[in-house]
C-alpha atoms as a PDB file:
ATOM      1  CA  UNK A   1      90.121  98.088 116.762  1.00  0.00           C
ATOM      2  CA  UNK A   2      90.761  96.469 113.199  1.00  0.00           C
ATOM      3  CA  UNK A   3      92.257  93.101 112.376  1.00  0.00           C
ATOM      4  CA  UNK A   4      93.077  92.218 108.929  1.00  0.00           C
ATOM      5  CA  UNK A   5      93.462  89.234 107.247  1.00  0.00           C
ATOM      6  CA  UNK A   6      95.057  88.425 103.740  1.00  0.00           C
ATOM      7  CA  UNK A   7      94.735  86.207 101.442  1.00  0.00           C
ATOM      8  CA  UNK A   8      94.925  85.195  97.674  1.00  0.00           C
ATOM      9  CA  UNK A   9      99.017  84.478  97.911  1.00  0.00           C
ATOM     10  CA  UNK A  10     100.838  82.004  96.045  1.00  0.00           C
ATOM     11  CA  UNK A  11     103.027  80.595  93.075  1.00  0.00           C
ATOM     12  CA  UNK A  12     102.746  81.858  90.125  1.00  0.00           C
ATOM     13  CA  UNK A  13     105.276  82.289  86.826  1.00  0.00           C
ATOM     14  CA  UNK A  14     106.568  85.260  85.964  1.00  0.00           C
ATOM     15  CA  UNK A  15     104.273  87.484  83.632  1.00  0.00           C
ATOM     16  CA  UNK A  16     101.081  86.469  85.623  1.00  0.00           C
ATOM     17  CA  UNK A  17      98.843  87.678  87.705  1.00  0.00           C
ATOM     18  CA  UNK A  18      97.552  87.450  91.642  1.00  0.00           C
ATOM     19  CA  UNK A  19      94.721  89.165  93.533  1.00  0.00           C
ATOM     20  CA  UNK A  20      95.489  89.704  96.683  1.00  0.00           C
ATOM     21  CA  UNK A  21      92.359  90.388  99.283  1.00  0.00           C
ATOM     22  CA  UNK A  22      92.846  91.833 103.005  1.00  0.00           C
ATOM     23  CA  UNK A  23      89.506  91.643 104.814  1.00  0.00           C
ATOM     24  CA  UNK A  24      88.930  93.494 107.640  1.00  0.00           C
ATOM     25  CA  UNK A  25      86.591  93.383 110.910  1.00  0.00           C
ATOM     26  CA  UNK A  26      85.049  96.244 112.618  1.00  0.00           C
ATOM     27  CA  UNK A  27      82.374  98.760 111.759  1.00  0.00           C
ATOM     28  CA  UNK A  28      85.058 101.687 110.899  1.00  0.00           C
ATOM     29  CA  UNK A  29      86.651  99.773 108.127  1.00  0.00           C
ATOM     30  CA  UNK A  30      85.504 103.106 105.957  1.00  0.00           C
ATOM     31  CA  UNK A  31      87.473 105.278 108.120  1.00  0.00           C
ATOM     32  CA  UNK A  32      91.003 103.832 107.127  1.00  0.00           C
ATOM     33  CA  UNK A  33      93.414 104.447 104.773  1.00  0.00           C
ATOM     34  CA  UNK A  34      94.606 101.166 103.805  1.00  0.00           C
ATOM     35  CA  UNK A  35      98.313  99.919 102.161  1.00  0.00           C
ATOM     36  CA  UNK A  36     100.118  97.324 101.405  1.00  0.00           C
ATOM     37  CA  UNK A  37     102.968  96.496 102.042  1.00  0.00           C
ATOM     38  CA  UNK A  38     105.899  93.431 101.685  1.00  0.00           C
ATOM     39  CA  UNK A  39     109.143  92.180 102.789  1.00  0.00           C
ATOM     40  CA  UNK A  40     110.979  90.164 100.724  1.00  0.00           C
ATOM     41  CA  UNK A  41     114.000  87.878 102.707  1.00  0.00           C
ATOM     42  CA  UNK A  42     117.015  89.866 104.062  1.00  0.00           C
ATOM     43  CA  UNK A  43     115.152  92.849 102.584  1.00  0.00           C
ATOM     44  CA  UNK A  44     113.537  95.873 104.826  1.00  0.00           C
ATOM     45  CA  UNK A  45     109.488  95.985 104.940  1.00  0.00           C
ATOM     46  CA  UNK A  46     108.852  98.445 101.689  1.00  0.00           C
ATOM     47  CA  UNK A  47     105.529  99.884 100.748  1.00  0.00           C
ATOM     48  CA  UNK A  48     103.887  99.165  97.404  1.00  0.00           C
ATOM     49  CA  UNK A  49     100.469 100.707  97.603  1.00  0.00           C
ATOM     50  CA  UNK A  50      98.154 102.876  99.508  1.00  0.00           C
ATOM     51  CA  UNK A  51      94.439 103.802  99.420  1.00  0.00           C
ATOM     52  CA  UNK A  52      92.265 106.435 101.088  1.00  0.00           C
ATOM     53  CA  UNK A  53      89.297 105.843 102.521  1.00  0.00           C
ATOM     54  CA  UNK A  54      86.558 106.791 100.204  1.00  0.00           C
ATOM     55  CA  UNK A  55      88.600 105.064  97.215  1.00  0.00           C
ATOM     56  CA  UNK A  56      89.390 108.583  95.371  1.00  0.00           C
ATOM     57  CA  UNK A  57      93.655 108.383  96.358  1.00  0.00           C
ATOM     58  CA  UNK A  58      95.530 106.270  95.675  1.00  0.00           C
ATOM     59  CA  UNK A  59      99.276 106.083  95.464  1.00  0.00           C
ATOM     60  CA  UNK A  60     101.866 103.279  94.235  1.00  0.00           C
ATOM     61  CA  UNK A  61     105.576 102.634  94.600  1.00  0.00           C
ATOM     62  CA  UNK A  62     107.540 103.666  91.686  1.00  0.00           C
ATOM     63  CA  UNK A  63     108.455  99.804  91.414  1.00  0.00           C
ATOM     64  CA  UNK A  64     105.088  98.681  91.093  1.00  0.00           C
ATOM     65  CA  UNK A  65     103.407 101.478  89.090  1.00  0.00           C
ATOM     66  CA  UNK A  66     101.783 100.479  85.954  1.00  0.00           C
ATOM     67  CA  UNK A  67     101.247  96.804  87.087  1.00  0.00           C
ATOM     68  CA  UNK A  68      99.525  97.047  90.137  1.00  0.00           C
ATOM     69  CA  UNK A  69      96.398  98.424  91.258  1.00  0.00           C
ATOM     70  CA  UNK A  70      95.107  98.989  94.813  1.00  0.00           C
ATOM     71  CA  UNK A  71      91.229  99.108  95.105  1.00  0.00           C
ATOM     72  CA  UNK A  72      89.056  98.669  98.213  1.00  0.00           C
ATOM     73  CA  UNK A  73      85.062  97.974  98.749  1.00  0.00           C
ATOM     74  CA  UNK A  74      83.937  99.603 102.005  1.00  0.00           C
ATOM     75  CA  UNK A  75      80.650  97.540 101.485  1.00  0.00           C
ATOM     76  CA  UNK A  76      82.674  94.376 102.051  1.00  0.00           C
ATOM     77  CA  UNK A  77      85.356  95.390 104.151  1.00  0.00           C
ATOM     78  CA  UNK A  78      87.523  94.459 101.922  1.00  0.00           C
ATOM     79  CA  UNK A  79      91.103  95.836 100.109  1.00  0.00           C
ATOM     80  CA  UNK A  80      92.521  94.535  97.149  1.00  0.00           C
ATOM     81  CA  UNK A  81      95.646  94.472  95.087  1.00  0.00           C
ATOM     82  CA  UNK A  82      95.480  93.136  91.883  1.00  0.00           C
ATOM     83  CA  UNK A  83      99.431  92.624  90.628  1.00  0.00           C
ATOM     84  CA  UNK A  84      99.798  91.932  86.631  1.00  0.00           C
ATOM     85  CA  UNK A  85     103.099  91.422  84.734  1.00  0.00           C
ATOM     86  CA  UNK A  86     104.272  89.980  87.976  1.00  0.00           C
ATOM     87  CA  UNK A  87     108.610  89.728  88.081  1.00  0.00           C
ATOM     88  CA  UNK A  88     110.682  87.077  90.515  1.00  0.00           C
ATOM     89  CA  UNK A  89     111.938  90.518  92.766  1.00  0.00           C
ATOM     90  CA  UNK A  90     107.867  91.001  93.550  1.00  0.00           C
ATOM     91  CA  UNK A  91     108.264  87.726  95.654  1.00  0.00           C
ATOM     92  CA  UNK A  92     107.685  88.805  99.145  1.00  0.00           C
ATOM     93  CA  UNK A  93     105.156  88.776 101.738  1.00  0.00           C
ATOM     94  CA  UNK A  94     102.458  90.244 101.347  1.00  0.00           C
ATOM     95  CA  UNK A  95     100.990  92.653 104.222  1.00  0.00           C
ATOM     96  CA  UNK A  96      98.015  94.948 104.459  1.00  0.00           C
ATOM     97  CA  UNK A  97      97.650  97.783 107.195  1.00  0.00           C
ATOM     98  CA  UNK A  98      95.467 100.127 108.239  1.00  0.00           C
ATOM     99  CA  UNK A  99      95.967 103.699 109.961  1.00  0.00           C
ATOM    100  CA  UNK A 100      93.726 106.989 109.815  1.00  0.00           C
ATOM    101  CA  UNK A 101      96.228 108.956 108.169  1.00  0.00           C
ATOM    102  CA  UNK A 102      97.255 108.580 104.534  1.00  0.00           C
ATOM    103  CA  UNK A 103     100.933 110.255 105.290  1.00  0.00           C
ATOM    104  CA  UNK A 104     101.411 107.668 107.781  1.00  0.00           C
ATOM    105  CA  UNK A 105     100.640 104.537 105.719  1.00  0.00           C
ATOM    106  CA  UNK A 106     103.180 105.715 102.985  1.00  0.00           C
ATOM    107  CA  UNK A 107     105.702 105.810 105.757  1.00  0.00           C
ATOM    108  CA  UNK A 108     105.111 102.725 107.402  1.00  0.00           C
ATOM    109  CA  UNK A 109     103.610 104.120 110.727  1.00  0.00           C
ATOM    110  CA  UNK A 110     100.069 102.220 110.366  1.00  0.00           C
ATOM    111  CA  UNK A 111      98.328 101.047 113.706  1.00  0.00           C
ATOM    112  CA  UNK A 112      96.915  97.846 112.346  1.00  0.00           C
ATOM    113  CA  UNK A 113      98.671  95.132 110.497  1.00  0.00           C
ATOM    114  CA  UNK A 114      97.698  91.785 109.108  1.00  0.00           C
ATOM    115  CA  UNK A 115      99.787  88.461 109.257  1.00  0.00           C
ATOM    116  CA  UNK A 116     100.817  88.716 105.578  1.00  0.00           C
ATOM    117  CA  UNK A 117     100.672  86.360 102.304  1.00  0.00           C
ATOM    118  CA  UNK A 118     103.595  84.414 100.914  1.00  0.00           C
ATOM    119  CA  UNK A 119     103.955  85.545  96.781  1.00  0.00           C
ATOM    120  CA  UNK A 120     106.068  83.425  94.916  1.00  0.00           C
ATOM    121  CA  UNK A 121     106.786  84.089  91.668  1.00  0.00           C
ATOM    122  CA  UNK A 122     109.453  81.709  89.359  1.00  0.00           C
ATOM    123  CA  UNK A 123     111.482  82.819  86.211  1.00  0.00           C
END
């Protein structure tokens, strides 16, 4: 079992930057793939990012490539997603999940999910 919990959301203008953090509980926190993930408001849940679980893979979403970066320390159960050059059609919330499989992140399919993080960002 894995819960995860996000955090680091909130306003910001846009060009800037936000670290998100998901930190997770459980002893097998190394064994996961992580992603994230966010749904912006009449929009469909879309994945941005995904990391396996030693660090070496990672993969983006063509609309985030180049300005975000996943990352993860297995020391401190923790993912991260650092998001620069931030745009007003990145606001969204914010999930991280967790699965075994790295296919099934990229689609979605994870068995653990957090409660998500509100990003704003203004023009």
């Amino acid at each position: 079992q894995v819960q995860l919990v996000e955090s680091g959301g909130g306003l910001v203008q846009a060009g800037g930057s936000l670290r998100l953090s998901c930190a997770a509980s459980g002893r097998t926190f190394s064994r996961y793939t992580m992603g994230w993930f966010r749904q912006a408001p009449g929009k469909e849940r879309e994945f941005v990012a995904a990391i396996s679980w030693s660090g070496g893979t990672t993969y983006n979403a063509d609309s985030v490539k180049g300005r975000f970066t996943i990352s993860r320390d297995n020391a401190k159960n923790t993912v991260y997603l650092q998001m620069n050059s931030l745009k007003p059609e990145d606001t969204a919330v914010y999930s991280c999940a967790a699965d075994a499989v790295f296919s099934r992140v990229m689609r979605g399919g994870c068995d653990y999910w957090g409660q998500g993080t509100q990003v704003t960002v203004s023009s």
